[in-house]
N, C-alpha and C. Protein backbone atom coordinates (compact mmCIF):
# COMPACT_ATOMS: atom_id res chain seq x y z
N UNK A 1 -19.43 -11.13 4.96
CA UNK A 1 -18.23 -10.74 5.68
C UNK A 1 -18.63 -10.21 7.05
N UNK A 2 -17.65 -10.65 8.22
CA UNK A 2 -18.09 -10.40 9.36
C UNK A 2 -16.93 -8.62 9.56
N UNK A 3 -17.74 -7.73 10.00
CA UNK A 3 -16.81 -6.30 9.54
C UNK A 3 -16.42 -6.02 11.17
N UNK A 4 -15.49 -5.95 10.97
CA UNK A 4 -14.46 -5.90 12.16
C UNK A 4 -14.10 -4.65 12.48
N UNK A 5 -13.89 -3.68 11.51
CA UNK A 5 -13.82 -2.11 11.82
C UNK A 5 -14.37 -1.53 10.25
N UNK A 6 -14.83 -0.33 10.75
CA UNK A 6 -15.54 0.24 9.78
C UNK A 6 -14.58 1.67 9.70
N UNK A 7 -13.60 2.19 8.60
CA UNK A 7 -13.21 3.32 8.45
C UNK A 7 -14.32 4.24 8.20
N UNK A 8 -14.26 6.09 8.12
CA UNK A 8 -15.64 6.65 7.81
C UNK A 8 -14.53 7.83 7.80
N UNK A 9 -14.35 8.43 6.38
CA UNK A 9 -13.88 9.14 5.72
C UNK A 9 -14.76 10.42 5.17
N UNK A 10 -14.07 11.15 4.84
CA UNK A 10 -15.12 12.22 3.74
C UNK A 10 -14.05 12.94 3.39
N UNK A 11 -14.35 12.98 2.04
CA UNK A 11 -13.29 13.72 1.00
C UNK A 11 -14.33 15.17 0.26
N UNK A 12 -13.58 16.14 0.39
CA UNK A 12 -14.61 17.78 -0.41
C UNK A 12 -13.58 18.00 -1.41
N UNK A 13 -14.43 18.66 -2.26
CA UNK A 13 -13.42 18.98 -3.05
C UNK A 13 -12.64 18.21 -3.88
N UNK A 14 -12.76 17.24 -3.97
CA UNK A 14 -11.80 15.90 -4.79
C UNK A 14 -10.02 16.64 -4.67
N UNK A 15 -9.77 16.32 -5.84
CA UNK A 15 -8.40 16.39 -5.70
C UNK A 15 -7.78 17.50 -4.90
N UNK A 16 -8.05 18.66 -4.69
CA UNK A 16 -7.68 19.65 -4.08
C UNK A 16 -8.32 19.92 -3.24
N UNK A 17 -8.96 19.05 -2.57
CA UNK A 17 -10.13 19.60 -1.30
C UNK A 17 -9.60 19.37 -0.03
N UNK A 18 -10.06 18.85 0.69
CA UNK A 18 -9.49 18.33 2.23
C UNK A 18 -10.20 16.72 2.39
N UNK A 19 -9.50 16.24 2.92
CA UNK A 19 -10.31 14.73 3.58
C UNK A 19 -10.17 15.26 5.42
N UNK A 20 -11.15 14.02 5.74
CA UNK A 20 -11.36 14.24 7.33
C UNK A 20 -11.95 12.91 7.83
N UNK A 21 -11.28 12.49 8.95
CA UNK A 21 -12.13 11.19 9.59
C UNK A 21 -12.86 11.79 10.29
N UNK A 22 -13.97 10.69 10.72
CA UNK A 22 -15.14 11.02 11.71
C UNK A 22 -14.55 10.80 12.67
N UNK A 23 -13.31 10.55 13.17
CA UNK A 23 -12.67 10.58 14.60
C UNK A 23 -11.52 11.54 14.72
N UNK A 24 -11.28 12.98 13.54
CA UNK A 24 -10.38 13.85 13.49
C UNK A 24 -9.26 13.20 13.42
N UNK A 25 -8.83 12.61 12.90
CA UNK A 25 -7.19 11.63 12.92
C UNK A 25 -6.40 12.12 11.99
N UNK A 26 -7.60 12.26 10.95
CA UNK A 26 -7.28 12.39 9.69
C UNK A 26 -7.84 13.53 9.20
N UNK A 27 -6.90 14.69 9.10
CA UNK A 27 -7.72 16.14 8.70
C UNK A 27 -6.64 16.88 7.81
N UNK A 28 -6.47 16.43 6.73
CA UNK A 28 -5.50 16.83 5.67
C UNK A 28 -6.16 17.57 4.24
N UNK A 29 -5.61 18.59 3.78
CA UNK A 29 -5.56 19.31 2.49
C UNK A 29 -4.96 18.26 1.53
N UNK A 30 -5.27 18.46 0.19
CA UNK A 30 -5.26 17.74 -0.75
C UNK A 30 -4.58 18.52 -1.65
N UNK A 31 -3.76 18.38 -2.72
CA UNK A 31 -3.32 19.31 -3.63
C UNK A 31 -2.94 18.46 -5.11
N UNK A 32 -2.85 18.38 -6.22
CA UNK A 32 -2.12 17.76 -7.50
C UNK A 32 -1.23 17.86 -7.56
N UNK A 33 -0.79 16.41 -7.42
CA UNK A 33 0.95 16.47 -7.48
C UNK A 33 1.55 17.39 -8.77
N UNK A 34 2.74 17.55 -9.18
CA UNK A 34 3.38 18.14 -10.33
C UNK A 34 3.06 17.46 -11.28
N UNK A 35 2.86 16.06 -11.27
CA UNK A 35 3.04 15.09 -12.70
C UNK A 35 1.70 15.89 -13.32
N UNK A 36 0.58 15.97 -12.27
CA UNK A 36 -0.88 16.27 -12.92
C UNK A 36 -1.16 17.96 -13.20
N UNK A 37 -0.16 18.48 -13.05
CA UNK A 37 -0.34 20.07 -13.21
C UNK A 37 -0.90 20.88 -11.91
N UNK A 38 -0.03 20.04 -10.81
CA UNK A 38 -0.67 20.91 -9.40
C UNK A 38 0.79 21.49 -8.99
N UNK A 39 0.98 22.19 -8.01
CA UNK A 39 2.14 22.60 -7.01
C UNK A 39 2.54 21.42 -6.35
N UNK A 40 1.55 20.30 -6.04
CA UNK A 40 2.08 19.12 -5.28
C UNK A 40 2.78 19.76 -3.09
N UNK A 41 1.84 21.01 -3.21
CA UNK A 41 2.48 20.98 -1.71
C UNK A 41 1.60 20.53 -0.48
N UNK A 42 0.35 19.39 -0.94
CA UNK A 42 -0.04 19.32 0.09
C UNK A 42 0.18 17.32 -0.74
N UNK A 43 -0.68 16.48 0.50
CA UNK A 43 -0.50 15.13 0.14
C UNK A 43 -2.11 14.63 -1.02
N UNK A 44 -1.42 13.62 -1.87
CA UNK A 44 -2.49 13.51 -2.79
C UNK A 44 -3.15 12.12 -2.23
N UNK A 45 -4.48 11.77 -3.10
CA UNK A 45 -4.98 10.54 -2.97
C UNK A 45 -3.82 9.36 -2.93
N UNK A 46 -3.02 9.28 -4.22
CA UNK A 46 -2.10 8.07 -4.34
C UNK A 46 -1.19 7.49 -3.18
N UNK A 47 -0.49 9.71 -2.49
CA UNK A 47 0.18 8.32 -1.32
C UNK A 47 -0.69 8.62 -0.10
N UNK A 48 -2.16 8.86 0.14
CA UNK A 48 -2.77 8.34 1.10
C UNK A 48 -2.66 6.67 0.87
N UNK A 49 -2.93 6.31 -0.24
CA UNK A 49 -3.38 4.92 -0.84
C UNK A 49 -1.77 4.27 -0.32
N UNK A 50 -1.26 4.44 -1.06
CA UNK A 50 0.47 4.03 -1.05
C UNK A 50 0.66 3.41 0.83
N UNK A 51 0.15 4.88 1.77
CA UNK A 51 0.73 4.59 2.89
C UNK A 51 -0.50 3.24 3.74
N UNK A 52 -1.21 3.53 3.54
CA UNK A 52 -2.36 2.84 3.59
C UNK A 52 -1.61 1.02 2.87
N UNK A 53 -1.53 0.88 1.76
CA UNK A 53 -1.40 -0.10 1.63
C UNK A 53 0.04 -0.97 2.33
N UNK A 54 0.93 0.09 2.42
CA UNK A 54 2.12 -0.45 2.39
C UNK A 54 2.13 -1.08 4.68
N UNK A 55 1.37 0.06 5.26
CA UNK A 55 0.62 -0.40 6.58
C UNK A 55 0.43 -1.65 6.72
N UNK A 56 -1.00 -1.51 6.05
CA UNK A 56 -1.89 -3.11 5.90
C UNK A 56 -0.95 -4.38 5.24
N UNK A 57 -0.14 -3.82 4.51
CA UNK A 57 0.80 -5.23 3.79
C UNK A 57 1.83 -5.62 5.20
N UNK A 58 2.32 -4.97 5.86
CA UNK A 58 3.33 -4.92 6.63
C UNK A 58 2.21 -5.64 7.89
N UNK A 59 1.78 -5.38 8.23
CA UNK A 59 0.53 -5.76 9.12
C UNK A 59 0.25 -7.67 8.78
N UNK A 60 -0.37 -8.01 7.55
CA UNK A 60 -0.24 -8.86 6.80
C UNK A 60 0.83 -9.87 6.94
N UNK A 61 1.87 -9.31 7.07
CA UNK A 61 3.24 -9.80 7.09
C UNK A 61 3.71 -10.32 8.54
N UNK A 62 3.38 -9.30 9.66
CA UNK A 62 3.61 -9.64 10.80
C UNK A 62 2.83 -10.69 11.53
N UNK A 63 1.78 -11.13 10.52
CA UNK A 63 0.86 -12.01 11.13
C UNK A 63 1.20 -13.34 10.32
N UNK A 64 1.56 -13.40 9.12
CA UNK A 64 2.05 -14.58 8.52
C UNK A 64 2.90 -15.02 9.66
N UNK A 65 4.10 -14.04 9.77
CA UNK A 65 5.30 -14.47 10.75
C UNK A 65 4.79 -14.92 12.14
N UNK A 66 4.04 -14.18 12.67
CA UNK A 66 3.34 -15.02 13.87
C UNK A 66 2.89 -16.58 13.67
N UNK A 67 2.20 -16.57 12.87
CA UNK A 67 1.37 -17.91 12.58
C UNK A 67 2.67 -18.83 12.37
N UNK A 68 3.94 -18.65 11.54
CA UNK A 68 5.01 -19.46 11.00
C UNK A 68 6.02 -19.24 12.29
N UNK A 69 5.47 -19.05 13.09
CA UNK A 69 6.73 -18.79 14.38
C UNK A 69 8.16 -17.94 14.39
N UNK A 70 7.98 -16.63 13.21
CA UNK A 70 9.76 -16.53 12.70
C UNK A 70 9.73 -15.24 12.89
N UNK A 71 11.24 -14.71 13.36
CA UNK A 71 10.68 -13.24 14.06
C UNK A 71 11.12 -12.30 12.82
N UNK A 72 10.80 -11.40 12.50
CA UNK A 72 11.29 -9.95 11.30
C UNK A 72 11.89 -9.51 12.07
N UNK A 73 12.05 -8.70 12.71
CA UNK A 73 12.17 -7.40 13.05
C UNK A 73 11.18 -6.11 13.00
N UNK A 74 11.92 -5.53 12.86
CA UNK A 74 11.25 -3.50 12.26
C UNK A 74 10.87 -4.47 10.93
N UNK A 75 9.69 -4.35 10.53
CA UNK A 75 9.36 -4.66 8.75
C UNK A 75 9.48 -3.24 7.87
N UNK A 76 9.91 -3.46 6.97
CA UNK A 76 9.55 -2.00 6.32
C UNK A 76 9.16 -2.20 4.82
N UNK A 77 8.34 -1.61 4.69
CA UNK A 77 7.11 -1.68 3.24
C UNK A 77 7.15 -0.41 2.53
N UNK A 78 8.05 -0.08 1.30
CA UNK A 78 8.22 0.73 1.25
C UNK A 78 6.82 0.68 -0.48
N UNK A 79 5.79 1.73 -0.93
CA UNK A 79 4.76 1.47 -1.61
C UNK A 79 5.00 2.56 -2.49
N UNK A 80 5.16 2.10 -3.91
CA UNK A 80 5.34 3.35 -4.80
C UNK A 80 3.82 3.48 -5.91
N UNK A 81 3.36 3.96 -5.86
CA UNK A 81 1.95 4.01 -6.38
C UNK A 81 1.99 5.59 -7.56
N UNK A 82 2.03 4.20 -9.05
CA UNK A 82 1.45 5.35 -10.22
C UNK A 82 0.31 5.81 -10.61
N UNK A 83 -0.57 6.50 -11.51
CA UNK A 83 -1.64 6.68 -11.61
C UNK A 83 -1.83 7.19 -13.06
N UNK A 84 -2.65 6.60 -14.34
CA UNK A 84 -2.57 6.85 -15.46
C UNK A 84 -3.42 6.99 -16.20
N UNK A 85 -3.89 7.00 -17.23
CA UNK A 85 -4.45 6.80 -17.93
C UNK A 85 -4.35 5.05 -18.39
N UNK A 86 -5.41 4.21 -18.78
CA UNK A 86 -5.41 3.20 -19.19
C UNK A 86 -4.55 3.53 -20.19
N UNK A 87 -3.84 2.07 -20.77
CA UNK A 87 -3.22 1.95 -22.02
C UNK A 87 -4.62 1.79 -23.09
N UNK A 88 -4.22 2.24 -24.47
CA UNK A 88 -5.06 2.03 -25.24
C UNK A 88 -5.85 0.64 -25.47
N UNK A 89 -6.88 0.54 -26.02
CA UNK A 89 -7.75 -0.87 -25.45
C UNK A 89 -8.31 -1.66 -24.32
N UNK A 90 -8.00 -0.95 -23.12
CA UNK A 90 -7.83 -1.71 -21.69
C UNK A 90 -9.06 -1.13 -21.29
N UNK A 91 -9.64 0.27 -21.13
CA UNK A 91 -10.52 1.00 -20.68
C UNK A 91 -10.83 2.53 -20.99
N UNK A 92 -11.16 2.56 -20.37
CA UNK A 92 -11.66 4.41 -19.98
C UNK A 92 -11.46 4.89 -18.62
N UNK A 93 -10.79 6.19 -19.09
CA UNK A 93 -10.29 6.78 -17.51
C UNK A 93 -8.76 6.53 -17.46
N UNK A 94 -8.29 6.49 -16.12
CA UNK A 94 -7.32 5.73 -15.22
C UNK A 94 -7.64 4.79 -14.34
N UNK A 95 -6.29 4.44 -13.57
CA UNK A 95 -5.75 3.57 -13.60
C UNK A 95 -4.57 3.62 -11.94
N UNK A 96 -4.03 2.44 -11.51
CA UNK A 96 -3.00 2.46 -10.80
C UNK A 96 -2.14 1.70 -10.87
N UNK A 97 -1.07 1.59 -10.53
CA UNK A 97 -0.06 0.37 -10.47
C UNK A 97 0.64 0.80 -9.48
N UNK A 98 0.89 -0.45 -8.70
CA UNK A 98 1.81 -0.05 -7.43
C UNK A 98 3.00 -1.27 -6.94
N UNK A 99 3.84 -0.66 -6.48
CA UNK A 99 5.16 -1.34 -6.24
C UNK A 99 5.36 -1.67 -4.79
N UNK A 100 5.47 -2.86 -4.16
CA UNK A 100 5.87 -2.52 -3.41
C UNK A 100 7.04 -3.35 -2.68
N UNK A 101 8.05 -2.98 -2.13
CA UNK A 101 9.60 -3.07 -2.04
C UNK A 101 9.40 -3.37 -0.34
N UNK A 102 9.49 -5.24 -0.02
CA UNK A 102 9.35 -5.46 1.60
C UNK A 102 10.78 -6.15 2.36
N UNK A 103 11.05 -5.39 3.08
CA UNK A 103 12.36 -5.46 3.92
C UNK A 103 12.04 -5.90 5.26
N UNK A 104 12.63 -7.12 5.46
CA UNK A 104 12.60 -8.05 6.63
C UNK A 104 13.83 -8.73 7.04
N UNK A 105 14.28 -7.42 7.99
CA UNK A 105 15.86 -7.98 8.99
C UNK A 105 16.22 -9.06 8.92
N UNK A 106 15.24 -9.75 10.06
CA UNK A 106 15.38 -10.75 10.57
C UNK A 106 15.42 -11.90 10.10
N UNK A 107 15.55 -12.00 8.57
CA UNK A 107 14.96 -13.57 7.99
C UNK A 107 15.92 -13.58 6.70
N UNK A 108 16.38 -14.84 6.06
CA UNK A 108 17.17 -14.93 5.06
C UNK A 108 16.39 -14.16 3.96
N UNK A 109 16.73 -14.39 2.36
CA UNK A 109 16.04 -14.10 1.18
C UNK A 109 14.64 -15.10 1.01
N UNK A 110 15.32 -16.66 1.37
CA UNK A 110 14.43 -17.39 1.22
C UNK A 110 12.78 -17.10 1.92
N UNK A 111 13.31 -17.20 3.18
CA UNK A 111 12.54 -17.27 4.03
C UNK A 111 11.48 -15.67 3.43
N UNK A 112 11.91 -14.77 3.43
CA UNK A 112 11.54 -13.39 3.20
C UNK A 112 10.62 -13.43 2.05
N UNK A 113 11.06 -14.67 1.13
CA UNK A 113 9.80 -14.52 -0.03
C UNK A 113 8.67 -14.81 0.10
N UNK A 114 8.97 -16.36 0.99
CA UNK A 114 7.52 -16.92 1.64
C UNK A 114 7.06 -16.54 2.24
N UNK A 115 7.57 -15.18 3.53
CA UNK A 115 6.81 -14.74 4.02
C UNK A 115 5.96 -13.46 3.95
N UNK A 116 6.50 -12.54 2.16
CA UNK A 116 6.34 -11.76 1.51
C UNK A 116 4.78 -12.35 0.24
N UNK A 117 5.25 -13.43 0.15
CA UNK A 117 4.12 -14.39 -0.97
C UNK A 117 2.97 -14.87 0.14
N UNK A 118 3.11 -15.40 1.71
CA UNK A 118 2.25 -15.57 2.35
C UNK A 118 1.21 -14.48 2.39
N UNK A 119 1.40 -12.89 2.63
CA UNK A 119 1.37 -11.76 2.67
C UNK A 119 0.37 -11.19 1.95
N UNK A 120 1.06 -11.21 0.74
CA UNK A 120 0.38 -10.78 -0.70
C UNK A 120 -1.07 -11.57 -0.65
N UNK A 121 -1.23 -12.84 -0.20
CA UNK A 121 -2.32 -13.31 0.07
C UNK A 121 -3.65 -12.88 0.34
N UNK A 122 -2.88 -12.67 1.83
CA UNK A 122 -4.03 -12.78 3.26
C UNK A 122 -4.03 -11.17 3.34
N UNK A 123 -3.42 -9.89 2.89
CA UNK A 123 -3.67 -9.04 2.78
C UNK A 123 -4.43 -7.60 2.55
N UNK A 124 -5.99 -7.81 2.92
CA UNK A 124 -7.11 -6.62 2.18
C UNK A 124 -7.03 -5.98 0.99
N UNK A 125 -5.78 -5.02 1.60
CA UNK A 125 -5.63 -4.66 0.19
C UNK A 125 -4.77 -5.32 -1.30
N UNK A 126 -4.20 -6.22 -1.10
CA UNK A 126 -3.77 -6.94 -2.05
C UNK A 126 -4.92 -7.75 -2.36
N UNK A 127 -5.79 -8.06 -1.71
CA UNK A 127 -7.17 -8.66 -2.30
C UNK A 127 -7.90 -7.79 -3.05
N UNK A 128 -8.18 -6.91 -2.47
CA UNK A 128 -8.83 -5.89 -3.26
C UNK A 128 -8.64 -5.35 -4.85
N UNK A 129 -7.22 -5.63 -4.89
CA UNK A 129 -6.19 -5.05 -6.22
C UNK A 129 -6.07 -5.82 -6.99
N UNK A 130 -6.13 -7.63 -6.28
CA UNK A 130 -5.94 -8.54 -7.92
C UNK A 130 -6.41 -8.44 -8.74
N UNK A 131 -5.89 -8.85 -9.80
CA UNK A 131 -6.94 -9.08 -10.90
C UNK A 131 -7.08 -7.61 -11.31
N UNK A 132 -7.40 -6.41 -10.39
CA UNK A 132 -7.43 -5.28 -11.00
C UNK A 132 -6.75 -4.22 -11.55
N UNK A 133 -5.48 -3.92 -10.76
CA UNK A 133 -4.16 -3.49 -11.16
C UNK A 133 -3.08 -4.36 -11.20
N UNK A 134 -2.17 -3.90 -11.68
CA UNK A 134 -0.71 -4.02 -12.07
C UNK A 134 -0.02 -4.10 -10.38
N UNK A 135 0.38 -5.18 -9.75
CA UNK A 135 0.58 -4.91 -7.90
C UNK A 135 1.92 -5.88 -8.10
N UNK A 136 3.33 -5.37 -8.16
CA UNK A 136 4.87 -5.82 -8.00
C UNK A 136 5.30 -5.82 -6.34
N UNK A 137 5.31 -7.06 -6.24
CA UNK A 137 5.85 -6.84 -4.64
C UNK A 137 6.83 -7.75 -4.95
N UNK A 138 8.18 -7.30 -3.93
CA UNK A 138 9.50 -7.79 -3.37
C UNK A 138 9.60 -8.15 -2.72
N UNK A 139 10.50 -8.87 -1.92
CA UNK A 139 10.92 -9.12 -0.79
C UNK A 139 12.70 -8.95 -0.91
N UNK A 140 13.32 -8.71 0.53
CA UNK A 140 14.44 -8.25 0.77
C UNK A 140 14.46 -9.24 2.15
N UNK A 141 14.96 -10.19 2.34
CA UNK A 141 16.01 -10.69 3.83
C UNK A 141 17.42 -10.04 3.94
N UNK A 142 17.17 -10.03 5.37
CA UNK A 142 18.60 -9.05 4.97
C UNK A 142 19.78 -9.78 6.33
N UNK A 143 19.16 -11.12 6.65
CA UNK A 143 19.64 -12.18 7.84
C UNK A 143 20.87 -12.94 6.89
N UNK A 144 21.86 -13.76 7.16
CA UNK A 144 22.83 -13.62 6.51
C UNK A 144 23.67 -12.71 5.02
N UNK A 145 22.75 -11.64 5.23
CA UNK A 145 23.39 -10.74 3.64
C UNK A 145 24.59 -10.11 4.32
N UNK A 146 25.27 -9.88 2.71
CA UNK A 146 26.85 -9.07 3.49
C UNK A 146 26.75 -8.00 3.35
């Protein structure tokens, strides 16, 4: 792989620690959401991940549409990301599954799937995830809807 940008992260503390980029961008407290027995008042791993993916999918998307000549609009990627325990037999540990719900103005239903299924493709992180989690994506046109 030819690496085109290199992120450079550091996480202390795991779940309740702080993360930080090596370019200060990113300098956030960490906390456990409620589901896991935290207060949930700072942001967790899942929707770093969530916002992160739902970015890169939308990103993904705007470049299908380039290549296919068809304009969106505002895209909006909305990413709901669970986190579990495996089901019994599957593994050890946890787990993720993530949803994600893509809204594109500018383009019928039709059009919106292919360019939602183009997407899911050519995407990093939807590459990254096949095969490994549970990954539900939508599409929404919202160009002739009433």
């Amino acid at each position: 792989m030819k690496v085109l940008y290199t992120a450079d992260v550091t996480a202390e503390g795991a779940r309740h620690g702080h993360v930080r980029s090596s370019d200060g961008l990113i300098d956030l407290d960490l906390a456990l959401p409620p589901g896991m027995g935290g207060r949930g008042d700072k942001t967790n791993p899942e929707q770093l991940f969530g916002a992160a993916y739902a970015a890169c999918f939308g990103g993904a998307l705007e470049y299908q549409a380039q290549l296919a000549k068809k304009k969106t609009g505002v895209v909006s990627v909305r990413a709901q990301v669970g986190v579990g325990p495996y089901d019994e037999g599957q593994g050890e540990g946890f787990t993720l599954q993530v949803e994600l719900d893509v809204t594109i103005p500018e383009q019928d239903q039709a059009s919106a799937e292919e360019l939602v299924a183009a997407a899911h493709r050519t995407c990093p992180y939807s590459n990254a995830t096949r095969g490994n989690i549970e990954v539900v994506v939508r599409a929404k046109g919202l160009k002739g809807s009433v």
